[in-house]
C-alpha atoms as a PDB file:
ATOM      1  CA  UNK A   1      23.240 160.410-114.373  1.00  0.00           C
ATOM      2  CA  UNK A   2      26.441 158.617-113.963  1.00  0.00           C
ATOM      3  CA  UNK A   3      24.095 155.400-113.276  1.00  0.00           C
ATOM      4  CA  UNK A   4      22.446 155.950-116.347  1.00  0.00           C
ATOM      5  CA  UNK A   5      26.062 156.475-118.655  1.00  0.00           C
ATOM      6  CA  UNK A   6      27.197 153.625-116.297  1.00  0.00           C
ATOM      7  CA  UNK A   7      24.563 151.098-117.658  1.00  0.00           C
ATOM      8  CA  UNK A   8      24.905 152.141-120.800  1.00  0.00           C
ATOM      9  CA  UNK A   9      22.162 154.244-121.554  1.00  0.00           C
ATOM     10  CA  UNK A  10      22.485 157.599-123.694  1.00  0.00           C
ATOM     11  CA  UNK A  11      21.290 159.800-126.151  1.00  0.00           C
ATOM     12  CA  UNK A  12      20.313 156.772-128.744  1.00  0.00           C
ATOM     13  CA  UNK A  13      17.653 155.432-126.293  1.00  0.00           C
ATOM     14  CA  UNK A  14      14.938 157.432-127.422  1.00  0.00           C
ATOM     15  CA  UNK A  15      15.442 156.183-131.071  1.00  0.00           C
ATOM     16  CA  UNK A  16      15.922 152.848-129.972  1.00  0.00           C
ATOM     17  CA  UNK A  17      12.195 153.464-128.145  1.00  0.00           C
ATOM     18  CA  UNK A  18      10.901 154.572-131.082  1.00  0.00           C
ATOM     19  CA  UNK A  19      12.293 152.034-133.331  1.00  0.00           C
ATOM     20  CA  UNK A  20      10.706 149.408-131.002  1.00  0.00           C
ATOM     21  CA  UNK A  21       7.283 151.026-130.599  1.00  0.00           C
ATOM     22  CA  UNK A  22       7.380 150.848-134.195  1.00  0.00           C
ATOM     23  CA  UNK A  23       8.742 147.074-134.662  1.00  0.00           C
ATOM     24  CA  UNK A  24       6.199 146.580-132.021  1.00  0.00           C
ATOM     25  CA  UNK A  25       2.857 148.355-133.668  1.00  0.00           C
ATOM     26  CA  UNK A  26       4.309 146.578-136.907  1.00  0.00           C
ATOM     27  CA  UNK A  27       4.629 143.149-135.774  1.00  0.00           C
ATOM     28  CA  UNK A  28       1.315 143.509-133.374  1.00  0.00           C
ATOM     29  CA  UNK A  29      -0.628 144.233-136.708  1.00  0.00           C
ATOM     30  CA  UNK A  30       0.815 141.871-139.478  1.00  0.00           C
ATOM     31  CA  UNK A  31       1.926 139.041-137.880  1.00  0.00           C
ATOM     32  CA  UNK A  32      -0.039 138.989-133.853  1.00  0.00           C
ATOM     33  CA  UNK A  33      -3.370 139.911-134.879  1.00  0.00           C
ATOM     34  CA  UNK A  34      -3.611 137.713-137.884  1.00  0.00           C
ATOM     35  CA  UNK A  35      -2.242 135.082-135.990  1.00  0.00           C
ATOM     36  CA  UNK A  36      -4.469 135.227-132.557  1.00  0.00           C
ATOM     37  CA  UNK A  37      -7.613 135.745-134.970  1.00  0.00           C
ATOM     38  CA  UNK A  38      -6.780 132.024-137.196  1.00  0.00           C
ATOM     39  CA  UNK A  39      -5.978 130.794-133.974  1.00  0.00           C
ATOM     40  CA  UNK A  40      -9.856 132.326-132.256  1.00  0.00           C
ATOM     41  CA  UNK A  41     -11.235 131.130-135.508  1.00  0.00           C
ATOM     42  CA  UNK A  42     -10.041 127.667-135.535  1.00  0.00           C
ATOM     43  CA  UNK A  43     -10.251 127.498-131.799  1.00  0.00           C
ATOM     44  CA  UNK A  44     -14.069 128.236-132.670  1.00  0.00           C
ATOM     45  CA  UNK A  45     -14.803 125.796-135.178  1.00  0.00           C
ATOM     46  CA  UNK A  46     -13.154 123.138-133.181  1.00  0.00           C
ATOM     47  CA  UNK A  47     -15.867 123.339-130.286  1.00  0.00           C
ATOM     48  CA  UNK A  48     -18.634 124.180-133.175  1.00  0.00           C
ATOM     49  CA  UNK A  49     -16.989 121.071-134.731  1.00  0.00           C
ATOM     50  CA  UNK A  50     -17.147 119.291-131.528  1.00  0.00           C
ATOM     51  CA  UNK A  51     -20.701 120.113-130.465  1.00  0.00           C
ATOM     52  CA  UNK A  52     -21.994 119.390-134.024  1.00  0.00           C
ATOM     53  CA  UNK A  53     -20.584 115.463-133.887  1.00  0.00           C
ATOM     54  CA  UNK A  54     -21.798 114.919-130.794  1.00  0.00           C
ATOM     55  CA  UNK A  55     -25.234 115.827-132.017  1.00  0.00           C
ATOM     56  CA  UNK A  56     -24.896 114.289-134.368  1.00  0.00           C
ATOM     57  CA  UNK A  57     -23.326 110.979-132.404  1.00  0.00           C
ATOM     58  CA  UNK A  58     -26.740 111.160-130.172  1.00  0.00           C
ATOM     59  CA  UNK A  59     -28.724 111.883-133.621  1.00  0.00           C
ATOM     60  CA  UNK A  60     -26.982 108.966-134.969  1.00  0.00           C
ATOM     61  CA  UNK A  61     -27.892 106.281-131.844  1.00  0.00           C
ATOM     62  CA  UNK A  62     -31.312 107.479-131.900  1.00  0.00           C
ATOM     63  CA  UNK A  63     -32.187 106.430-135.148  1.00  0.00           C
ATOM     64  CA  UNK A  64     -30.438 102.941-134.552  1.00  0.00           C
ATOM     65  CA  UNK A  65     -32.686 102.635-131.635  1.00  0.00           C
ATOM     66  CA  UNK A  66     -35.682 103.723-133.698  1.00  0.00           C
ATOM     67  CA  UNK A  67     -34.397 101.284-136.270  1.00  0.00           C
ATOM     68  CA  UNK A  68     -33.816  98.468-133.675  1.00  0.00           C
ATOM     69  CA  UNK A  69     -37.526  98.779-132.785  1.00  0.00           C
ATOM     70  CA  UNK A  70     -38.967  98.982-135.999  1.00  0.00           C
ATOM     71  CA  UNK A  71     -36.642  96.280-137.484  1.00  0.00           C
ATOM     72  CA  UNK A  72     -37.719  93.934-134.123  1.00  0.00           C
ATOM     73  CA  UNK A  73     -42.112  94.509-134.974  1.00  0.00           C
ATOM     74  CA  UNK A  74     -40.856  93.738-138.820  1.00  0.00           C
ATOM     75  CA  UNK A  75     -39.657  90.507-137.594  1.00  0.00           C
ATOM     76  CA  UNK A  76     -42.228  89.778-135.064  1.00  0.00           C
ATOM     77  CA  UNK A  77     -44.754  90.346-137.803  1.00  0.00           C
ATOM     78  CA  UNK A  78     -42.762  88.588-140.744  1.00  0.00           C
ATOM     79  CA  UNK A  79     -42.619  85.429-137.691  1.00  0.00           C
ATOM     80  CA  UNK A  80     -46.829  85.419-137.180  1.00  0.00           C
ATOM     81  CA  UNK A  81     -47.273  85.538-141.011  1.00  0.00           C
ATOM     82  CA  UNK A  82     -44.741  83.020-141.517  1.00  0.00           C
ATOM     83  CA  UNK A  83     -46.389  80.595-138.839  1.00  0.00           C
ATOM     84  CA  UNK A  84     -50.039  81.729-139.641  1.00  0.00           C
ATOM     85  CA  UNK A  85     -49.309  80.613-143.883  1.00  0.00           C
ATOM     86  CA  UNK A  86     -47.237  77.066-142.245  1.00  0.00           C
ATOM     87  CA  UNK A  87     -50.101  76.542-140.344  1.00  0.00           C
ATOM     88  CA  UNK A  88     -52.607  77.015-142.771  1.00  0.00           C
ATOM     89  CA  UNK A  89     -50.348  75.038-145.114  1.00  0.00           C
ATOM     90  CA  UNK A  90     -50.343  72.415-142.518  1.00  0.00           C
ATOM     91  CA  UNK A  91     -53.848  72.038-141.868  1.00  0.00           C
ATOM     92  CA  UNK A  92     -54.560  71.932-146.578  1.00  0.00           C
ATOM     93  CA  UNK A  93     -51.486  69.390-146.153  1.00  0.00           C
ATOM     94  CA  UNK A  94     -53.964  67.328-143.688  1.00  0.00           C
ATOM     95  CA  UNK A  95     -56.947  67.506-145.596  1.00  0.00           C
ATOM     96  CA  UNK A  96     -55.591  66.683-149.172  1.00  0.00           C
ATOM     97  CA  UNK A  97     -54.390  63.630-147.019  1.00  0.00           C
ATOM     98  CA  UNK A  98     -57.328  62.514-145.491  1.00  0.00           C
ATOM     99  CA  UNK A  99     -58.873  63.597-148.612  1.00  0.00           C
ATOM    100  CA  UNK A 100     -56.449  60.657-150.640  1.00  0.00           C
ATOM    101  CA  UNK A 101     -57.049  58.620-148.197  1.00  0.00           C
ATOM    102  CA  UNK A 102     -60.612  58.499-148.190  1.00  0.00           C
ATOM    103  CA  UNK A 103     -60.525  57.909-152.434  1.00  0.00           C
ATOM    104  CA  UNK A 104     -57.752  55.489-152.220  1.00  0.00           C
ATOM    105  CA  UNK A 105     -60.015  53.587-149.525  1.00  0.00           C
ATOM    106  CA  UNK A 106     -63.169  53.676-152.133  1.00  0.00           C
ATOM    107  CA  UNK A 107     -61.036  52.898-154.570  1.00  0.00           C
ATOM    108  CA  UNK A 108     -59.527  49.740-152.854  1.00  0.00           C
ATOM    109  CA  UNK A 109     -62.911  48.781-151.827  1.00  0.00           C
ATOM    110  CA  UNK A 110     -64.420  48.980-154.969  1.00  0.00           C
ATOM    111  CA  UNK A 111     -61.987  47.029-156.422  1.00  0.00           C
ATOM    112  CA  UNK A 112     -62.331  44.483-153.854  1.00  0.00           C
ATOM    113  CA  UNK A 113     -66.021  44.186-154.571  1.00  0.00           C
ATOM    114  CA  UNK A 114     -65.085  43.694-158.219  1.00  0.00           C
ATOM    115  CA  UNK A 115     -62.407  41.118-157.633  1.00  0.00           C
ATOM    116  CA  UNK A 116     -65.432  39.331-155.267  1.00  0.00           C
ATOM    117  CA  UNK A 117     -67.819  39.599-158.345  1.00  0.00           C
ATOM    118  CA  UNK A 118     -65.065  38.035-160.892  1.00  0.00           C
ATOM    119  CA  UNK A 119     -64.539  35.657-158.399  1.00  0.00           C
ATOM    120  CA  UNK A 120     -67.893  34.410-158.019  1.00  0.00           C
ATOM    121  CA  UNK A 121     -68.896  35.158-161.705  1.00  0.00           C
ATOM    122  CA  UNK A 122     -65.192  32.293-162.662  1.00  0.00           C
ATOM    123  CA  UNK A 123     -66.611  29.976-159.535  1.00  0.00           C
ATOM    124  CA  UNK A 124     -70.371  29.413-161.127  1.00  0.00           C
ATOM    125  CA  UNK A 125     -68.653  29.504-164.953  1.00  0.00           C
ATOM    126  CA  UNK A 126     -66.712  26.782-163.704  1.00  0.00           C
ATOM    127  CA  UNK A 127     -69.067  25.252-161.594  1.00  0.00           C
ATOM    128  CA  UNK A 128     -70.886  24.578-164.847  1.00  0.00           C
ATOM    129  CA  UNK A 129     -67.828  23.434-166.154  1.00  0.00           C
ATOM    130  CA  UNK A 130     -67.299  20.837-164.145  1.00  0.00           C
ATOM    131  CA  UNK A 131     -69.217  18.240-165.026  1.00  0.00           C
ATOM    132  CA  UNK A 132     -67.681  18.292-168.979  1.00  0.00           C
ATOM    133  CA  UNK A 133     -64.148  18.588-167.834  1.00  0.00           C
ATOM    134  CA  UNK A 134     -64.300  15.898-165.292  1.00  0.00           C
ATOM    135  CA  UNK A 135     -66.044  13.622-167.817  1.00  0.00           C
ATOM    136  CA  UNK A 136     -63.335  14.933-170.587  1.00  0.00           C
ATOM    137  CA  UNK A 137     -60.712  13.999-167.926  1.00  0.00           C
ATOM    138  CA  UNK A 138     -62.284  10.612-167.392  1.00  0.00           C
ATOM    139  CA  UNK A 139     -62.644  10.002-170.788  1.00  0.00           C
ATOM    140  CA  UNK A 140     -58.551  10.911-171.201  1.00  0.00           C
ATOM    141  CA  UNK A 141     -57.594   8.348-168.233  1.00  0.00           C
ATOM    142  CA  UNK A 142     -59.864   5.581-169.784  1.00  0.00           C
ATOM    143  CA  UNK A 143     -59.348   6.187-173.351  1.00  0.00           C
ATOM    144  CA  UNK A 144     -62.940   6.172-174.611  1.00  0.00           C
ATOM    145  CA  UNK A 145     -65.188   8.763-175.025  1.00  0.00           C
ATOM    146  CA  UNK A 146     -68.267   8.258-173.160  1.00  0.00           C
ATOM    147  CA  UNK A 147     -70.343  10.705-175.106  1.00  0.00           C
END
């Protein structure tokens, strides 16, 4: 016993006991419990939070690589119809050409044929010509008229 009164101990331990079993069972309920269950909770939604973004993450890159594709056979097929309607332009630009070509080519040979037939047609009206106007001119230089 004299150990005990030595260290200090006496008759008010018990009520010290009690009054710390019942700080204890009071702080353990409204301030421990609360606490450790916020703390579980948010500890909880954390990895939920965690698992949820990186499914969504792979969700995410999935559809860009689904995208990618379908965005790379849009272009692919926007490239063949864009060369199929150039080409097909191409070939209508080559045949109104050829086309022009052909008309202006009648058309400058017709016109050649006419210029040949005015040409003839003023050669023979002159032709016939000739003999007046050279007599005219005669006539002129000599100063009589020999008609």
């Amino acid at each position: 016993m004299k150990i005990i009164q030595d260290l200090g101990i006496n008759s008010t331990v018990f009520v010290q006991f009690v009054v710390f079993l019942l700080a204890y069972l009071a702080l353990t309920r409204l301030v421990f419990q609360p606490y450790l269950k916020a703390h579980h909770e948010r500890q909880r939604r954390t990895e939920g939070e965690e698992a949820l973004a990186e499914r969504l993450l792979l969700e995410s890159q999935d559809i860009h690589k689904e995208y990618e594709g379908k965005a790379q056979v849009a272009r692919q097929e926007f490239k063949k119809a864009f060369d199929d309607a150039k080409g097909e332009a191409l070939k209508e630009y080559d045949r109104i050409i050829a086309t022009a070509r052909d008309e202006s080519h009648q058309k400058v040979q017709a016109a050649k044929k006419e210029i040949d037939l005015e040409v003839e047609k003023s050669r023979s009206l002159l032709s016939k010509e000739v003999p007046s106007l050279s007599g005219a001119i005669v006539s002129k230089l000599i100063g009589k008229d020999l008609h």
